[in-house]
Structure formats: structure tokens, C-alpha cells
N, C-alpha and C. Protein backbone atom coordinates (compact mmCIF):
# COMPACT_ATOMS: atom_id res chain seq x y z
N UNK A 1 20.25 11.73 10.56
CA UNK A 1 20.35 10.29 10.57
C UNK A 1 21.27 9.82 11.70
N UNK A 2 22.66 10.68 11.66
CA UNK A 2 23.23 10.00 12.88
C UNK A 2 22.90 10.29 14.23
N UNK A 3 22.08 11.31 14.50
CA UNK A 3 21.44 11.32 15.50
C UNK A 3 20.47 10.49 16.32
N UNK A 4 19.99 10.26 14.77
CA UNK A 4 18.49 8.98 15.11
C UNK A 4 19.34 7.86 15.52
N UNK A 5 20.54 7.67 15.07
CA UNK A 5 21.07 6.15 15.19
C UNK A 5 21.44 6.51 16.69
N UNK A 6 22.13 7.64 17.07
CA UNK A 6 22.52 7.76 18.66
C UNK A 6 21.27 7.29 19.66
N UNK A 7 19.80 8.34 19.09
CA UNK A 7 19.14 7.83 20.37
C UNK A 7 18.31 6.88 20.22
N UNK A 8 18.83 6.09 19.24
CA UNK A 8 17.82 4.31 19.20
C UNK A 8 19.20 3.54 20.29
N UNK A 9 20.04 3.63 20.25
CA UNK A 9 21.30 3.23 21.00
C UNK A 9 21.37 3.27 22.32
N UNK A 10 21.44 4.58 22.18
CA UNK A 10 21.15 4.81 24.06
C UNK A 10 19.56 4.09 24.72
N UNK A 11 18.53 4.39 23.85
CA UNK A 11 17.65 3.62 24.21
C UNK A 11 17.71 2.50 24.66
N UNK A 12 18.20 1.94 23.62
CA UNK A 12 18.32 0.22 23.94
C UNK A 12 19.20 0.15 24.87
N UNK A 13 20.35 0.87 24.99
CA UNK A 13 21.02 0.24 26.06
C UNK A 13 20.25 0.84 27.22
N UNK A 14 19.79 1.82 27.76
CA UNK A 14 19.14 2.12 28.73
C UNK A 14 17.86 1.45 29.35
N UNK A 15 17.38 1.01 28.22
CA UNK A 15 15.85 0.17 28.26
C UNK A 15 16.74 -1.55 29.04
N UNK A 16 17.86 -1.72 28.14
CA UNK A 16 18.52 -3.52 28.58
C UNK A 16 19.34 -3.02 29.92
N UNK A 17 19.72 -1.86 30.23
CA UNK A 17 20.40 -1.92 31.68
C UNK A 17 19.39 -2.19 32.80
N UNK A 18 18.15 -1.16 32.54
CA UNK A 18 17.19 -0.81 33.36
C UNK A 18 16.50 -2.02 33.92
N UNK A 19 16.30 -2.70 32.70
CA UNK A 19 15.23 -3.47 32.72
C UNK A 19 15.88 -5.33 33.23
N UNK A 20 17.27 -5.24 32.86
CA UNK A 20 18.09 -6.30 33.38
C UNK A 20 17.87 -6.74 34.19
N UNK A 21 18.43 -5.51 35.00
CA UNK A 21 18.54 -5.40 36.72
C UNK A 21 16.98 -5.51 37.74
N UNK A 22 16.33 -5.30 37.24
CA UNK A 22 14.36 -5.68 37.74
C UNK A 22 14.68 -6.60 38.72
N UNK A 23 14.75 -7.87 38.70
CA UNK A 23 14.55 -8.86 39.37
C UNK A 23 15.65 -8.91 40.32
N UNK A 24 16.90 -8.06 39.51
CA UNK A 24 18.03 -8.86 40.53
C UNK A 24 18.31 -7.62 41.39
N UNK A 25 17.82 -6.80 40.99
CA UNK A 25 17.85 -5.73 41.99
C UNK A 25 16.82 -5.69 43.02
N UNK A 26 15.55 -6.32 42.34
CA UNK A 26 15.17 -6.58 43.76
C UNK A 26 15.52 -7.58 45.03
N UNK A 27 16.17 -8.43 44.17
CA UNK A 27 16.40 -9.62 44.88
C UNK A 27 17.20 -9.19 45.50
N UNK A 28 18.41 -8.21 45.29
CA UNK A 28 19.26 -7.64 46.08
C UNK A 28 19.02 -6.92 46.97
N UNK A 29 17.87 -5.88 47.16
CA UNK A 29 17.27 -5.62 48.02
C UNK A 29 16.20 -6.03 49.35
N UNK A 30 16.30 -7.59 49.12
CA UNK A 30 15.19 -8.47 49.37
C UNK A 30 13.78 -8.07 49.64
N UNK A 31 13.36 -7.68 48.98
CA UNK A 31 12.00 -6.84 48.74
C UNK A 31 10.95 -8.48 48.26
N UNK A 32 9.73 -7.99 49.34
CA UNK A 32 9.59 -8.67 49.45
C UNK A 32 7.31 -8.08 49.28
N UNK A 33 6.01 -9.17 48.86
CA UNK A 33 4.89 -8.11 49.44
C UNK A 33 5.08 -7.61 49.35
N UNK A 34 4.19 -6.31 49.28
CA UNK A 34 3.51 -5.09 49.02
C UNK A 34 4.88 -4.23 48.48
N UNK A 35 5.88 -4.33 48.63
CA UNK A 35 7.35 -3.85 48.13
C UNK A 35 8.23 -4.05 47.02
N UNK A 36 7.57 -5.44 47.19
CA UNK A 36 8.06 -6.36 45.61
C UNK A 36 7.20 -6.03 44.60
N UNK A 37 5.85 -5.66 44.45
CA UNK A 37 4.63 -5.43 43.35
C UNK A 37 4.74 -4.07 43.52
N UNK A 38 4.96 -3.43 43.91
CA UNK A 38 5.18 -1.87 43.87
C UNK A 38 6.93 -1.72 42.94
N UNK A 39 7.40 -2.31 43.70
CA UNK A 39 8.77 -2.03 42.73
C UNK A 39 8.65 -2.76 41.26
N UNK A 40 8.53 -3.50 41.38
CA UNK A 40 8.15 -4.18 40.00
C UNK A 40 7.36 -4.02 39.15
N UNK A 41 6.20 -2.99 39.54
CA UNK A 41 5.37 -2.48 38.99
C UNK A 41 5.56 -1.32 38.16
N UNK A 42 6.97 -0.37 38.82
CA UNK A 42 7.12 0.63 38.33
C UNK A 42 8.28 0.06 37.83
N UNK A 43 9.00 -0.58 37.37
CA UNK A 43 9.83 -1.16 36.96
C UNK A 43 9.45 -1.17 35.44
N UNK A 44 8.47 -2.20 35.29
CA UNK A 44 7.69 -2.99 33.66
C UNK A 44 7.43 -1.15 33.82
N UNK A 45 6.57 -0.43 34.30
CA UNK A 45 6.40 0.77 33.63
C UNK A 45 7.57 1.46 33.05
N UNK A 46 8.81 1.48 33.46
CA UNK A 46 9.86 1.77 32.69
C UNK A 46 9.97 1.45 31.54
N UNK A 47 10.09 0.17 31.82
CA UNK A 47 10.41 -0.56 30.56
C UNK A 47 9.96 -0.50 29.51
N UNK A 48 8.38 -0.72 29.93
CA UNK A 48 7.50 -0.04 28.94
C UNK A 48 7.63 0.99 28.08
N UNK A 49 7.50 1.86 28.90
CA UNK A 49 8.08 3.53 28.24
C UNK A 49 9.09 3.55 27.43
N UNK A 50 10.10 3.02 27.56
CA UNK A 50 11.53 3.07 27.32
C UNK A 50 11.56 1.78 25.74
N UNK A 51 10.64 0.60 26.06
CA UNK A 51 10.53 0.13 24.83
C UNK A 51 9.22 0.33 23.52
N UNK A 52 8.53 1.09 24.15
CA UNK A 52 7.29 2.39 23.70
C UNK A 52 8.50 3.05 22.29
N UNK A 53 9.51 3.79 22.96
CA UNK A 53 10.14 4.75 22.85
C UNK A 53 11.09 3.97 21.44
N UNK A 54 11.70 2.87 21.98
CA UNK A 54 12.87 2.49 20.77
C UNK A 54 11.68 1.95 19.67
N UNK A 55 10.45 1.87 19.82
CA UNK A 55 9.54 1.07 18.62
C UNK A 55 9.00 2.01 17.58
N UNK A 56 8.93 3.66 18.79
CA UNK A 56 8.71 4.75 17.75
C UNK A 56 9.59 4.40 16.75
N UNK A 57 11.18 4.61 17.34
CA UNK A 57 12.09 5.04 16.51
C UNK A 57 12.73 4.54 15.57
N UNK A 58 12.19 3.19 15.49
CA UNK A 58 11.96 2.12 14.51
C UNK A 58 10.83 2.15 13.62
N UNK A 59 9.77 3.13 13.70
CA UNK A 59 8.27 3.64 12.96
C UNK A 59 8.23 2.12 12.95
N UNK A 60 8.42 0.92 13.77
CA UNK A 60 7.36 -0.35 14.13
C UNK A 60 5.74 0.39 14.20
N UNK A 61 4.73 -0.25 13.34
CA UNK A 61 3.59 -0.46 14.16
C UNK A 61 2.46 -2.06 13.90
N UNK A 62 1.68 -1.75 14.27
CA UNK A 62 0.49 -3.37 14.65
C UNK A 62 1.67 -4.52 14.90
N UNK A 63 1.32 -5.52 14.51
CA UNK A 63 1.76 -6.67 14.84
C UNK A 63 3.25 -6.61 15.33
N UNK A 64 3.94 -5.87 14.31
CA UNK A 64 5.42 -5.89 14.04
C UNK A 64 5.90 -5.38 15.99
N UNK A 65 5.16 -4.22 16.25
CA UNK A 65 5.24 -3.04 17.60
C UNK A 65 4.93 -4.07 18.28
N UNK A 66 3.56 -4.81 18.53
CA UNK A 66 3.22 -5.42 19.71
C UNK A 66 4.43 -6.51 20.21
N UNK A 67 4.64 -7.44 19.40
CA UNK A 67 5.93 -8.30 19.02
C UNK A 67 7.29 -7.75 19.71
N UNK A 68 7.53 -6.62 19.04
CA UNK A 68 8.99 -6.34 19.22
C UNK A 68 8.87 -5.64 21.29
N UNK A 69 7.29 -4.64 21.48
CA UNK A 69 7.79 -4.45 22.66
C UNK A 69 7.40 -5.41 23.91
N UNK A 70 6.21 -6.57 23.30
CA UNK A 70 6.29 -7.73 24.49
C UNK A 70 7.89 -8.25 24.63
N UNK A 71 8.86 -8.72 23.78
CA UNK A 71 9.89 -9.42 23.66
C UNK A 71 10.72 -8.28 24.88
N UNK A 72 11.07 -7.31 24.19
CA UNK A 72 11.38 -5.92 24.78
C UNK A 72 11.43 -6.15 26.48
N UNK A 73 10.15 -6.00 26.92
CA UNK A 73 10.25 -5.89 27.93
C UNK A 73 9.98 -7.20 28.83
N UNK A 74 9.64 -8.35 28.00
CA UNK A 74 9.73 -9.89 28.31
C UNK A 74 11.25 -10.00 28.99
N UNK A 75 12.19 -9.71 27.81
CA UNK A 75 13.84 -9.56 27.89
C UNK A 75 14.27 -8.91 28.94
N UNK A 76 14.01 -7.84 29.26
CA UNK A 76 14.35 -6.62 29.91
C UNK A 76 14.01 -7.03 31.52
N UNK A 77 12.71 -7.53 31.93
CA UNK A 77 12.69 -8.31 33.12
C UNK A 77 12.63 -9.24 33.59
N UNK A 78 12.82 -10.19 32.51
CA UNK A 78 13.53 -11.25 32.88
C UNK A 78 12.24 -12.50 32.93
N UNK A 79 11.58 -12.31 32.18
CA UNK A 79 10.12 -12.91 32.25
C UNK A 79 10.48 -14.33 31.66
């Protein structure tokens, strides 16, 4: 159990660091075309993965999963 609680934790915080920084890291990079949709692309795929990952570990599924990982990664890049 306290394990499970460690890596729903790190998740989330890894999924909200990762996914924070999307926009403003690109913006910091001024990425711009074909640089900006490529980075950002693999970006939401992070995120994805990473909020895929904390919904397992919540045994979320249908409505409850779709919900929690649009918000997820809505949050995460800043949508």
C-alpha cells in the first residue's frame, strides 16, 4: 500500500512538472512551425502516458478515466 501511495505521487508530480512547463518551455525556447508541433506533440504524448499511468493506479475506468485524463493533461499543458 505504501508503495502504491509513493508511485501515484511521484506520478502526479512528474506528470504536473512535465506537463506545466509545455508551453512555457517552449515559449522559452521560442520555438516556433514545424518545431513548435513537433515539440508539443511529443509533449501531450508525455503527458498522456504519464496521466494513462496515474488513472491505472487509481483502477479509474469509462467515464470516470476519460474525465480524469482529459482534465490531466488539459491541466498539465495548459489548454
Amino acid at each position: 500500500m505504501r508503495r502504491t501511495v509513493i508511485v501515484v505521487i511521484l506520478s502526479l508530480l512528474s506528470a504536473n512538472a512535465l506537463a506545466a512547463s509545455c508551453k512555457n518551455e517552449a515559449s522559452d525556447k521560442h520555438l516556433a512551425g514545424a518545431a513548435l508541433a513537433s515539440f508539443m506533440g511529443k509533449c501531450e504524448r508525455d503527458v498522456r502516458a504519464s496521466c494513462g499511468l496515474s488513472a491505472d493506479e487509481r483502477k479509474l475506468s469509462g467515464a470516470a478515466r476519460s474525465s480524469f485524463t482529459r482534465k490531466c493533461v488539459n491541466d498539465a499543458i495548459g489548454d
